[in-house]
N, C-alpha and C. Protein backbone atom coordinates (compact mmCIF):
# COMPACT_ATOMS: atom_id res chain seq x y z
N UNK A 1 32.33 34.57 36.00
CA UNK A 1 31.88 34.74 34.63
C UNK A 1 32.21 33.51 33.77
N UNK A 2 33.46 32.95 34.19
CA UNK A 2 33.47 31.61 33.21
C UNK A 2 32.57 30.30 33.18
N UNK A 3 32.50 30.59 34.79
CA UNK A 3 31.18 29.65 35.23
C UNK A 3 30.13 29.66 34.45
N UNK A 4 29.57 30.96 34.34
CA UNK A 4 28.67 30.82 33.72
C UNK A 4 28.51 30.73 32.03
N UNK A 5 29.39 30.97 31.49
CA UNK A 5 29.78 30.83 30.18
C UNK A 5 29.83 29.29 30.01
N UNK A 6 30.91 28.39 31.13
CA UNK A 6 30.46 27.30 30.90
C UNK A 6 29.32 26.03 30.66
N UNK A 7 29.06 26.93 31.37
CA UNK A 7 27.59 26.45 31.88
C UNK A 7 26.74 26.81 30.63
N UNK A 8 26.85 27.54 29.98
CA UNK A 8 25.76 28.14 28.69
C UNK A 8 26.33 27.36 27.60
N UNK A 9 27.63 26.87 27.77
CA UNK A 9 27.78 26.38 26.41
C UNK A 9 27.66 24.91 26.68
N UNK A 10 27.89 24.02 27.74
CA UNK A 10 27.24 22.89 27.80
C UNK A 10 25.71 22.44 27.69
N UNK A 11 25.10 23.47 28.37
CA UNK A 11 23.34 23.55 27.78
C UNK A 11 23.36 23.45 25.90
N UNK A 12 23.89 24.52 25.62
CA UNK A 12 24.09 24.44 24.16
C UNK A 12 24.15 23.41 23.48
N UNK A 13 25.22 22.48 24.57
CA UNK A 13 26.01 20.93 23.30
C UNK A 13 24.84 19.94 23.90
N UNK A 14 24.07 20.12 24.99
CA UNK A 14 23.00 19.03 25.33
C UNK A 14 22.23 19.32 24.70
N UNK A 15 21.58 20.77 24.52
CA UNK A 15 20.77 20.94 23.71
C UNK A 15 20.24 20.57 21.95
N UNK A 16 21.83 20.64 21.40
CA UNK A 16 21.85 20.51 19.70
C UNK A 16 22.70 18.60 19.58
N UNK A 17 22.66 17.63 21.37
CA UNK A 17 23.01 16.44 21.05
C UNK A 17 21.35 16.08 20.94
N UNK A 18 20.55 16.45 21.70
CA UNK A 18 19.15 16.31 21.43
C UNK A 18 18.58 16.38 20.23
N UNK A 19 18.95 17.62 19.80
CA UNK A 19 18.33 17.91 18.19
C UNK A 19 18.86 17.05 17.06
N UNK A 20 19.84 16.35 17.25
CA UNK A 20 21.05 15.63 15.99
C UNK A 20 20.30 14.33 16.52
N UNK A 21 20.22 13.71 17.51
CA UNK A 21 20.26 12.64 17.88
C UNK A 21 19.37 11.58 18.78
N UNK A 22 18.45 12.90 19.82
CA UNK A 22 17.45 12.24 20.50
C UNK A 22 16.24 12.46 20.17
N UNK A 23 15.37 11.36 20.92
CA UNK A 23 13.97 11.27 20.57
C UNK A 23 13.64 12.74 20.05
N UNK A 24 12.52 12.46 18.63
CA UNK A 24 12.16 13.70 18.24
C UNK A 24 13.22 14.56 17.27
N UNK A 25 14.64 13.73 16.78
CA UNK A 25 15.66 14.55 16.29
C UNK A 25 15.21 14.68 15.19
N UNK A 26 16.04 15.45 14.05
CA UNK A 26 16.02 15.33 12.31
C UNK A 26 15.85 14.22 12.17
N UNK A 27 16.82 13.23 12.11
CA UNK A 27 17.04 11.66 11.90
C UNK A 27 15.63 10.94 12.07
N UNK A 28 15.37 11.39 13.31
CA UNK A 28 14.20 10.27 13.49
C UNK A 28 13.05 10.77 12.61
N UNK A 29 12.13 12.12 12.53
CA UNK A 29 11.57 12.89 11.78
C UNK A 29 11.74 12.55 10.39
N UNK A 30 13.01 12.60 9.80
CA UNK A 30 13.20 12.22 8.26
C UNK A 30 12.70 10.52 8.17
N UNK A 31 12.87 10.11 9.01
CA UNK A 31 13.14 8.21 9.33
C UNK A 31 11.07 8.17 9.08
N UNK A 32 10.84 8.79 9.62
CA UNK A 32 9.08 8.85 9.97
C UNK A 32 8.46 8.99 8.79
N UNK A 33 9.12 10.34 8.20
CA UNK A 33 8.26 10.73 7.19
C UNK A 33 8.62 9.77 5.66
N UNK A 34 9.16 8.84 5.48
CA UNK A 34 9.91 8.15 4.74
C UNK A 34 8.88 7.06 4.91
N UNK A 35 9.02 6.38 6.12
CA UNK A 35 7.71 5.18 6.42
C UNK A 35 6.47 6.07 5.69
N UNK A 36 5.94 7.06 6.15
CA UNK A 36 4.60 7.67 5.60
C UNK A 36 4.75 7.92 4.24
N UNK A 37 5.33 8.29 3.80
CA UNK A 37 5.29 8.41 2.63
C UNK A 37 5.42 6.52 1.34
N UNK A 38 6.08 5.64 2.32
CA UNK A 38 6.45 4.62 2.08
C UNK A 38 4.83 3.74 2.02
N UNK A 39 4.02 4.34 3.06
CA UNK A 39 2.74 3.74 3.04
C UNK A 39 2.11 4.07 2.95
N UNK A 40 1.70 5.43 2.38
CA UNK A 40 0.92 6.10 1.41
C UNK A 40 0.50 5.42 0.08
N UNK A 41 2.51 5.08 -0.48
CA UNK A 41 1.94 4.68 -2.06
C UNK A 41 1.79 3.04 -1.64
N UNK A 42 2.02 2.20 -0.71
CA UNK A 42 1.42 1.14 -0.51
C UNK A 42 -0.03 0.84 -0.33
N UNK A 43 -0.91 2.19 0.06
CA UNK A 43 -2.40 1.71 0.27
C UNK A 43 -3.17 2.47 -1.10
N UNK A 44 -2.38 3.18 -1.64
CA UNK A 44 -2.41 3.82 -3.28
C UNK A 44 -2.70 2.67 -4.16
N UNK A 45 -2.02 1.81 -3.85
CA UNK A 45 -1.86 0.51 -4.54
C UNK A 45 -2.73 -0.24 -3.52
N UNK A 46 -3.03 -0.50 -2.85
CA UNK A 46 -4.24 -1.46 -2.42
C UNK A 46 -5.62 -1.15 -2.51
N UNK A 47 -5.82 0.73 -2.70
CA UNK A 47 -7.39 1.05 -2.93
C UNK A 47 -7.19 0.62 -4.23
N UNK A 48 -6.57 0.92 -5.52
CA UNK A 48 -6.82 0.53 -6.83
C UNK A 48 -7.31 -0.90 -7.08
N UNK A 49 -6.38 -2.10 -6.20
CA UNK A 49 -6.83 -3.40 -6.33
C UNK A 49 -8.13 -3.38 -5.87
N UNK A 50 -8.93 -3.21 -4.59
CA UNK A 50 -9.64 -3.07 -4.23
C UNK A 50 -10.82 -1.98 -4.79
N UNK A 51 -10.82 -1.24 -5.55
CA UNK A 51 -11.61 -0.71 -6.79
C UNK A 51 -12.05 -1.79 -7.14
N UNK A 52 -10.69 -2.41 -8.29
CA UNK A 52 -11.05 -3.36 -9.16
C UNK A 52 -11.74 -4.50 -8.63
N UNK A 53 -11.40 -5.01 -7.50
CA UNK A 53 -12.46 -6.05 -7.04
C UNK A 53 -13.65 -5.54 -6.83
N UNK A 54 -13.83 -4.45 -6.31
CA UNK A 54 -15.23 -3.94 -5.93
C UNK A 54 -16.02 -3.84 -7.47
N UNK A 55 -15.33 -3.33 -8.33
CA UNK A 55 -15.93 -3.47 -9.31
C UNK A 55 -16.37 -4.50 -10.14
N UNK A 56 -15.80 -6.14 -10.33
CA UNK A 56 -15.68 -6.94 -10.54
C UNK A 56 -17.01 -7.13 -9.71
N UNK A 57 -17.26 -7.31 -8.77
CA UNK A 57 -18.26 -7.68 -7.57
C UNK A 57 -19.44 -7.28 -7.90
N UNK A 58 -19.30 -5.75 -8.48
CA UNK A 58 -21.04 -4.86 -8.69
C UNK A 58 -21.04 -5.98 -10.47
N UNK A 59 -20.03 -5.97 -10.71
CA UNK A 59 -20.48 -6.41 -11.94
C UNK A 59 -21.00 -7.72 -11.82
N UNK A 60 -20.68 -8.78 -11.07
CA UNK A 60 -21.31 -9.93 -11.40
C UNK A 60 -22.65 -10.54 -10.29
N UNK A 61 -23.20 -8.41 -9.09
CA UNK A 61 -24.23 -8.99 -9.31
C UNK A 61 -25.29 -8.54 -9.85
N UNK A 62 -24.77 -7.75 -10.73
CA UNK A 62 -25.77 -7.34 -11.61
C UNK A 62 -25.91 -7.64 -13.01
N UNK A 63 -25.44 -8.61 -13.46
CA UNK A 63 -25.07 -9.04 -14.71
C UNK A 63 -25.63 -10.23 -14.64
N UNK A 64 -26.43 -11.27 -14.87
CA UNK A 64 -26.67 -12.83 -15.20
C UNK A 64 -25.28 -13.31 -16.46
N UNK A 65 -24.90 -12.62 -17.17
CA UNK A 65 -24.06 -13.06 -18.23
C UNK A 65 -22.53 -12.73 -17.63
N UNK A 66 -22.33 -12.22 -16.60
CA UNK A 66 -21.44 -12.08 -16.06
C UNK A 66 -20.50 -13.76 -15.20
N UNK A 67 -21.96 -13.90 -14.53
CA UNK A 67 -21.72 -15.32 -14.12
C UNK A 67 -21.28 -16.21 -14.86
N UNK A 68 -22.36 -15.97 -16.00
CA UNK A 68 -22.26 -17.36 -16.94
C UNK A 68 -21.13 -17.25 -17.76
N UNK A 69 -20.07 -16.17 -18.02
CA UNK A 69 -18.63 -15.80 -18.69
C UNK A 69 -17.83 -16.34 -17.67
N UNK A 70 -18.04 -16.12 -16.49
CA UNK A 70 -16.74 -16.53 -15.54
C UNK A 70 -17.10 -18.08 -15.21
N UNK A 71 -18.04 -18.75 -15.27
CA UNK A 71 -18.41 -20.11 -15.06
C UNK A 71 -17.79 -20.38 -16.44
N UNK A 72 -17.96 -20.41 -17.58
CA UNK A 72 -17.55 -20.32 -18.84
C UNK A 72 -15.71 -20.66 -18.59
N UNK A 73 -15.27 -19.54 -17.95
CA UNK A 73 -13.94 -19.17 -18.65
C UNK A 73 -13.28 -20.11 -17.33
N UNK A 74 -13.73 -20.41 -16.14
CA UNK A 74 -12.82 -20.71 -14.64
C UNK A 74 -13.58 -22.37 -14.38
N UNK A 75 -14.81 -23.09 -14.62
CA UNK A 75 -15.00 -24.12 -14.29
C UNK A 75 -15.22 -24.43 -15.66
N UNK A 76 -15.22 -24.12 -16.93
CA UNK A 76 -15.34 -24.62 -18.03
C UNK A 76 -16.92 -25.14 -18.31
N UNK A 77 -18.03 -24.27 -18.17
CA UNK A 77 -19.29 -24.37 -18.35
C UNK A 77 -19.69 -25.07 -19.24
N UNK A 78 -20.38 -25.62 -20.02
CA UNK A 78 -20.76 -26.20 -21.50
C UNK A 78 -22.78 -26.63 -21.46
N UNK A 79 -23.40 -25.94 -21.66
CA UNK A 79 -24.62 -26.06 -21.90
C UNK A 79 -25.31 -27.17 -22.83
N UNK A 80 -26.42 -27.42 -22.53
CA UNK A 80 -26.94 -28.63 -23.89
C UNK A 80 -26.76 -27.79 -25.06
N UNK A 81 -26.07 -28.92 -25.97
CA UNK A 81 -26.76 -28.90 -27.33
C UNK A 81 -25.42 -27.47 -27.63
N UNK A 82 -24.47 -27.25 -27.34
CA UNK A 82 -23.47 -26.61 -27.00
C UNK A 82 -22.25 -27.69 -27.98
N UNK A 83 -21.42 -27.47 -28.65
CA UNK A 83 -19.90 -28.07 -29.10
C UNK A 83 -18.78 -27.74 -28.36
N UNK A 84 -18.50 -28.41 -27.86
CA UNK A 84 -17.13 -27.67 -26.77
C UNK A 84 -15.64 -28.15 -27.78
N UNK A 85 -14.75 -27.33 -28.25
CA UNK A 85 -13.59 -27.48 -28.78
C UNK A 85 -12.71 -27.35 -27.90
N UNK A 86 -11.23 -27.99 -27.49
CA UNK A 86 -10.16 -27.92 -27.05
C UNK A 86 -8.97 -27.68 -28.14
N UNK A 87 -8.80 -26.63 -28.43
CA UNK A 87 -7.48 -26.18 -28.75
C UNK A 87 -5.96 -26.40 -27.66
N UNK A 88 -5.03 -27.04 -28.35
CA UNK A 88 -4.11 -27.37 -27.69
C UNK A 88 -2.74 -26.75 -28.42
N UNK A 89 -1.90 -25.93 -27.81
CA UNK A 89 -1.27 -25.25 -28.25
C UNK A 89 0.26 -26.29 -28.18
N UNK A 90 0.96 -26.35 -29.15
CA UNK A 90 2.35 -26.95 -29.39
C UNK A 90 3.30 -26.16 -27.91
């Protein structure tokens, strides 16, 4: 009878060193769901950027004045017959 008692309670301590500690334990499970949740709000934040570019995109090709604002504001556009001022800030 002790035999087998022993025997049931070493299954037991292999059993709950598994659950504490090996592949598949709490630890690792909590460890997992932490990454997922960790890269959830990382691609949360990359569809929004990616909105905004997409939107940026429909906008300038459907806009002619779209172009001509960002040529304007990023290569410094200036048309005939146009005054171009440089403000220079102290």
């Amino acid at each position: 009878m002790k035999l087998l008692w022993s025997f049931m309670v070493v299954m037991i301590l292999l059993l709950q060193v598994r659950l504490w500690v090996g592949e598949g334990s709490f630890a690792q499970v909590w460890s997992l769901n932490e990454a997922i949740s960790d890269q959830r709000a990382e691609n949360a934040e990359l569809a929004a950027r990616n909105e905004l570019l997409y939107a940026e995109v429909r906008n300038l090709r459907s806009e002619q004045g779209a172009i001509e604002e960002r040529a304007r504001m990023n290569l410094g556009l200036i048309r005939q017959n146009e005054t171009f001022f440089l403000v220079v800030e102290n």
